[in-house]
C-alpha atoms as a PDB file:
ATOM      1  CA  UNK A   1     -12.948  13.525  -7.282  1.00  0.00           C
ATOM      2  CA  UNK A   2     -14.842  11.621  -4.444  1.00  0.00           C
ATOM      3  CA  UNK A   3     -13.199  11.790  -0.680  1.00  0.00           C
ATOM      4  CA  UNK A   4     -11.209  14.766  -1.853  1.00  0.00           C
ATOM      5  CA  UNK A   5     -11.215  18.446  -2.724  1.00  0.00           C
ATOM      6  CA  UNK A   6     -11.431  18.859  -6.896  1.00  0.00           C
ATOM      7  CA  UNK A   7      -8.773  21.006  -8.667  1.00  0.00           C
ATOM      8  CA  UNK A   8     -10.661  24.289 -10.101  1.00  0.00           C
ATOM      9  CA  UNK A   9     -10.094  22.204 -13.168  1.00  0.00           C
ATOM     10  CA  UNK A  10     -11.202  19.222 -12.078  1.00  0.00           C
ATOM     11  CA  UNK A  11     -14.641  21.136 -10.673  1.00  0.00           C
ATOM     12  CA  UNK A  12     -14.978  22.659 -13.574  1.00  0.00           C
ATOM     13  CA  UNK A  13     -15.317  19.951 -15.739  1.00  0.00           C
ATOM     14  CA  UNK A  14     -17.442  18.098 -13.800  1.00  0.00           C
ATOM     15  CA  UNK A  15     -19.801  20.918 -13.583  1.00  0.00           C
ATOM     16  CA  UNK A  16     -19.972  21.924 -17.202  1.00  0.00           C
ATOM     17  CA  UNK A  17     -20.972  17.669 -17.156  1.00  0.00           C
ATOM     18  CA  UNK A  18     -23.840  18.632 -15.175  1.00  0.00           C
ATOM     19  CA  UNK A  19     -25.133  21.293 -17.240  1.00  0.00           C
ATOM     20  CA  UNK A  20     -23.413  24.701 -14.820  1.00  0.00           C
ATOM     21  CA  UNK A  21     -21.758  26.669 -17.190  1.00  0.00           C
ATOM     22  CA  UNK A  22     -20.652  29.762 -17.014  1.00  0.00           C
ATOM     23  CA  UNK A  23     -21.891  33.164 -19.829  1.00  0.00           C
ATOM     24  CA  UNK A  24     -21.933  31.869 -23.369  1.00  0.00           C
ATOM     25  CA  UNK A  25     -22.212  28.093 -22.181  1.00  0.00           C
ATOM     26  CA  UNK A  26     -18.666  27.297 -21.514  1.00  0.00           C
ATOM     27  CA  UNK A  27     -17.419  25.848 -18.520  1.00  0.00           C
ATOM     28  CA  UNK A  28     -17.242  28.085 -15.397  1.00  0.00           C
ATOM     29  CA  UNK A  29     -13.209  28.954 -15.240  1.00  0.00           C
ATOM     30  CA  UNK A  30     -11.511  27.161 -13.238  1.00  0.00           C
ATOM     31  CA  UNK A  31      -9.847  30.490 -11.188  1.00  0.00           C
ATOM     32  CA  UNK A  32     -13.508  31.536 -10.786  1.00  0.00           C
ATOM     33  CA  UNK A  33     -14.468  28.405  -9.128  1.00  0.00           C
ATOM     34  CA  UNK A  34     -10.862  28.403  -6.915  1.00  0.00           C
ATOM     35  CA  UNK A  35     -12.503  31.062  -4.966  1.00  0.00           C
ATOM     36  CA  UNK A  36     -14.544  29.963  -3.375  1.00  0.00           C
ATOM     37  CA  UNK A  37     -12.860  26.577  -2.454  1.00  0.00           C
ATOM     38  CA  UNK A  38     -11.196  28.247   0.938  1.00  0.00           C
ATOM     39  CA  UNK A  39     -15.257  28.618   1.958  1.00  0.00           C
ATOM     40  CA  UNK A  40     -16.155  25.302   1.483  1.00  0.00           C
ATOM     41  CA  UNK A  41     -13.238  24.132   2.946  1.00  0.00           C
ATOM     42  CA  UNK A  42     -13.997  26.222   6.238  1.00  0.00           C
ATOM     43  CA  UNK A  43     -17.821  25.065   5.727  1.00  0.00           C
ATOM     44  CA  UNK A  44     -16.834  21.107   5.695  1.00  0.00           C
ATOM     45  CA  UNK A  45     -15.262  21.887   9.176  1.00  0.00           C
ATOM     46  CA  UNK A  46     -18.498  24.349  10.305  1.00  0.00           C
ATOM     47  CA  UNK A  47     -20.369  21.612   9.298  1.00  0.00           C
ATOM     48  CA  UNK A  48     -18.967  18.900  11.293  1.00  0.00           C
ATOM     49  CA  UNK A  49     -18.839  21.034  14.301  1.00  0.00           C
ATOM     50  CA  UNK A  50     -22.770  22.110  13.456  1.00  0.00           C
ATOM     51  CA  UNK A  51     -22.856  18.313  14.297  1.00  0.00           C
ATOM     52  CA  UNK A  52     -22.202  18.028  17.828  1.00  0.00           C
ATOM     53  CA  UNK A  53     -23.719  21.177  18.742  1.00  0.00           C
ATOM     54  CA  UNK A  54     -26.241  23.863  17.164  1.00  0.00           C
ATOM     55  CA  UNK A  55     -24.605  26.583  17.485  1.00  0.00           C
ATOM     56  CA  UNK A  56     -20.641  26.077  16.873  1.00  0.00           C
ATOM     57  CA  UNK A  57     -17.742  27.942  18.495  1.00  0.00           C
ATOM     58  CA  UNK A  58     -16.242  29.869  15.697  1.00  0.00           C
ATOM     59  CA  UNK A  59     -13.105  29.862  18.076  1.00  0.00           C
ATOM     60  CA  UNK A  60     -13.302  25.923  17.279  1.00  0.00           C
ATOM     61  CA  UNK A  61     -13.285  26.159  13.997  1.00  0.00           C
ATOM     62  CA  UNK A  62     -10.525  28.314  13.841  1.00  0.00           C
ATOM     63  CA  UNK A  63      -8.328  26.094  16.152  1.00  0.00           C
ATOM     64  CA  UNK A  64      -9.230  22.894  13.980  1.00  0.00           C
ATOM     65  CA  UNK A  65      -8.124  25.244  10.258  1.00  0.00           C
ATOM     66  CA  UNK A  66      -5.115  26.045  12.234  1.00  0.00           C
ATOM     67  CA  UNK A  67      -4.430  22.082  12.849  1.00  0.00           C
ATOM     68  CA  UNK A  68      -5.106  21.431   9.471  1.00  0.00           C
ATOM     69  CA  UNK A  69      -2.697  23.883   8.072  1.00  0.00           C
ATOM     70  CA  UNK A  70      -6.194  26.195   6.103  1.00  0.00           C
ATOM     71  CA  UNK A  71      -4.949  29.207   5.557  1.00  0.00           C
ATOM     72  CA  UNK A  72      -7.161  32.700   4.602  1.00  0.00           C
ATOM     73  CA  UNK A  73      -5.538  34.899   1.838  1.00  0.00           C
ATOM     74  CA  UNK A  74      -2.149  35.405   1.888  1.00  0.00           C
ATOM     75  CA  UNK A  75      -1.177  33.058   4.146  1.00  0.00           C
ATOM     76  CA  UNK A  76      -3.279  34.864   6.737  1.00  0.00           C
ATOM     77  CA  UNK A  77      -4.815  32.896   9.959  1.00  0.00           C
ATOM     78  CA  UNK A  78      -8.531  32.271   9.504  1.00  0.00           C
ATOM     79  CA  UNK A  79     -10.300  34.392  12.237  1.00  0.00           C
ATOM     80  CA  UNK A  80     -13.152  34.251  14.422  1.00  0.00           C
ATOM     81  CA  UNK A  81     -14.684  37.250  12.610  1.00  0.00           C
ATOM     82  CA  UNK A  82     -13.650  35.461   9.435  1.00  0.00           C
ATOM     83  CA  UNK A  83     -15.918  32.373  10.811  1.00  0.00           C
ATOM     84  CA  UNK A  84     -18.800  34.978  12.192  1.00  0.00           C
ATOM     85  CA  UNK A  85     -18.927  36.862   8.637  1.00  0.00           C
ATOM     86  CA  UNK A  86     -20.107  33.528   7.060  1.00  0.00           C
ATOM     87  CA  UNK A  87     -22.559  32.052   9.945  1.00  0.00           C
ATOM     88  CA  UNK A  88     -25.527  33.121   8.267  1.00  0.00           C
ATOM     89  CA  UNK A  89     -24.541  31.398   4.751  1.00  0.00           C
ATOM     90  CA  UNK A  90     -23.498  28.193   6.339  1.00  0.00           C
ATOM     91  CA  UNK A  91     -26.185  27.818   8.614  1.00  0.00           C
ATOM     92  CA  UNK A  92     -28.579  27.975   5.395  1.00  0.00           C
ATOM     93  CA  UNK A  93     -26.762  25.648   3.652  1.00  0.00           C
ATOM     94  CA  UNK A  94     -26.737  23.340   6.450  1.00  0.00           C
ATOM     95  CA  UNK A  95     -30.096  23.784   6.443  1.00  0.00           C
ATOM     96  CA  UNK A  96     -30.910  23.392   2.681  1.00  0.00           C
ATOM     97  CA  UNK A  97     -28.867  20.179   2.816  1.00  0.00           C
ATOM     98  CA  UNK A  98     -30.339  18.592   5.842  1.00  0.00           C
ATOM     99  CA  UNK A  99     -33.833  19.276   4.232  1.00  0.00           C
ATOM    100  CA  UNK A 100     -32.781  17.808   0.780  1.00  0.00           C
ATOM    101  CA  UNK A 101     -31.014  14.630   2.436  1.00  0.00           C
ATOM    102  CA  UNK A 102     -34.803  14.122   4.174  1.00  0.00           C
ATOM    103  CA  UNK A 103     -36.433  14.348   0.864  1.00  0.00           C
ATOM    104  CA  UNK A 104     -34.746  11.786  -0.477  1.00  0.00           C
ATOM    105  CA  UNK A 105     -34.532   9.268   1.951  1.00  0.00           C
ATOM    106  CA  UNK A 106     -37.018   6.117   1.893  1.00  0.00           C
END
């Protein structure tokens, strides 16, 4: 599961290992968790643009899903407005990450 994107399976499991489960205490389904894996798939590549500059071109990251063959729904090209829609959400997790990755450094 490290250096690579986890089945919904896969995610699931290793979830339910770390105590996420979903109602009743089973694991969260796997087609629940497959989702959301086109965001964080688009967020890995808002991220590493976020990187080189604070405020990145959503017209970038569009070019660089294109290159990498990420697809929206359907088959769909992902958008600009598709990339503006989620700013706000990556930008706070960028931020909630950056501040937990200085928390636990030495």
């Amino acid at each position: 599961m490290h250096g690579e994107q986890p089945s919904g399976k896969e995610l699931s499991a290793h979830l339910a290992g770390k105590g996420t489960t979903g109602r009743g205490g089973s694991p969260v389904s796997p087609s629940t968790l497959r989702r959301y894996f086109l965001h964080f798939r688009i967020y890995e590549i808002w991220a590493d643009c976020r990187l080189e500059s604070t405020v990145p071109s959503p017209h970038t990251v569009v070019q660089i899903c294109a290159r990498r063959g990420i697809t929206a729904q359907y088959n769909r090209p992902v958008t600009a407005e598709d990339i503006l829609h989620h700013v706000h959400d990556y930008e706070r997790r960028w931020q909630t990450i950056r501040r937990h990755q200085a928390e636990t450094l030495p």
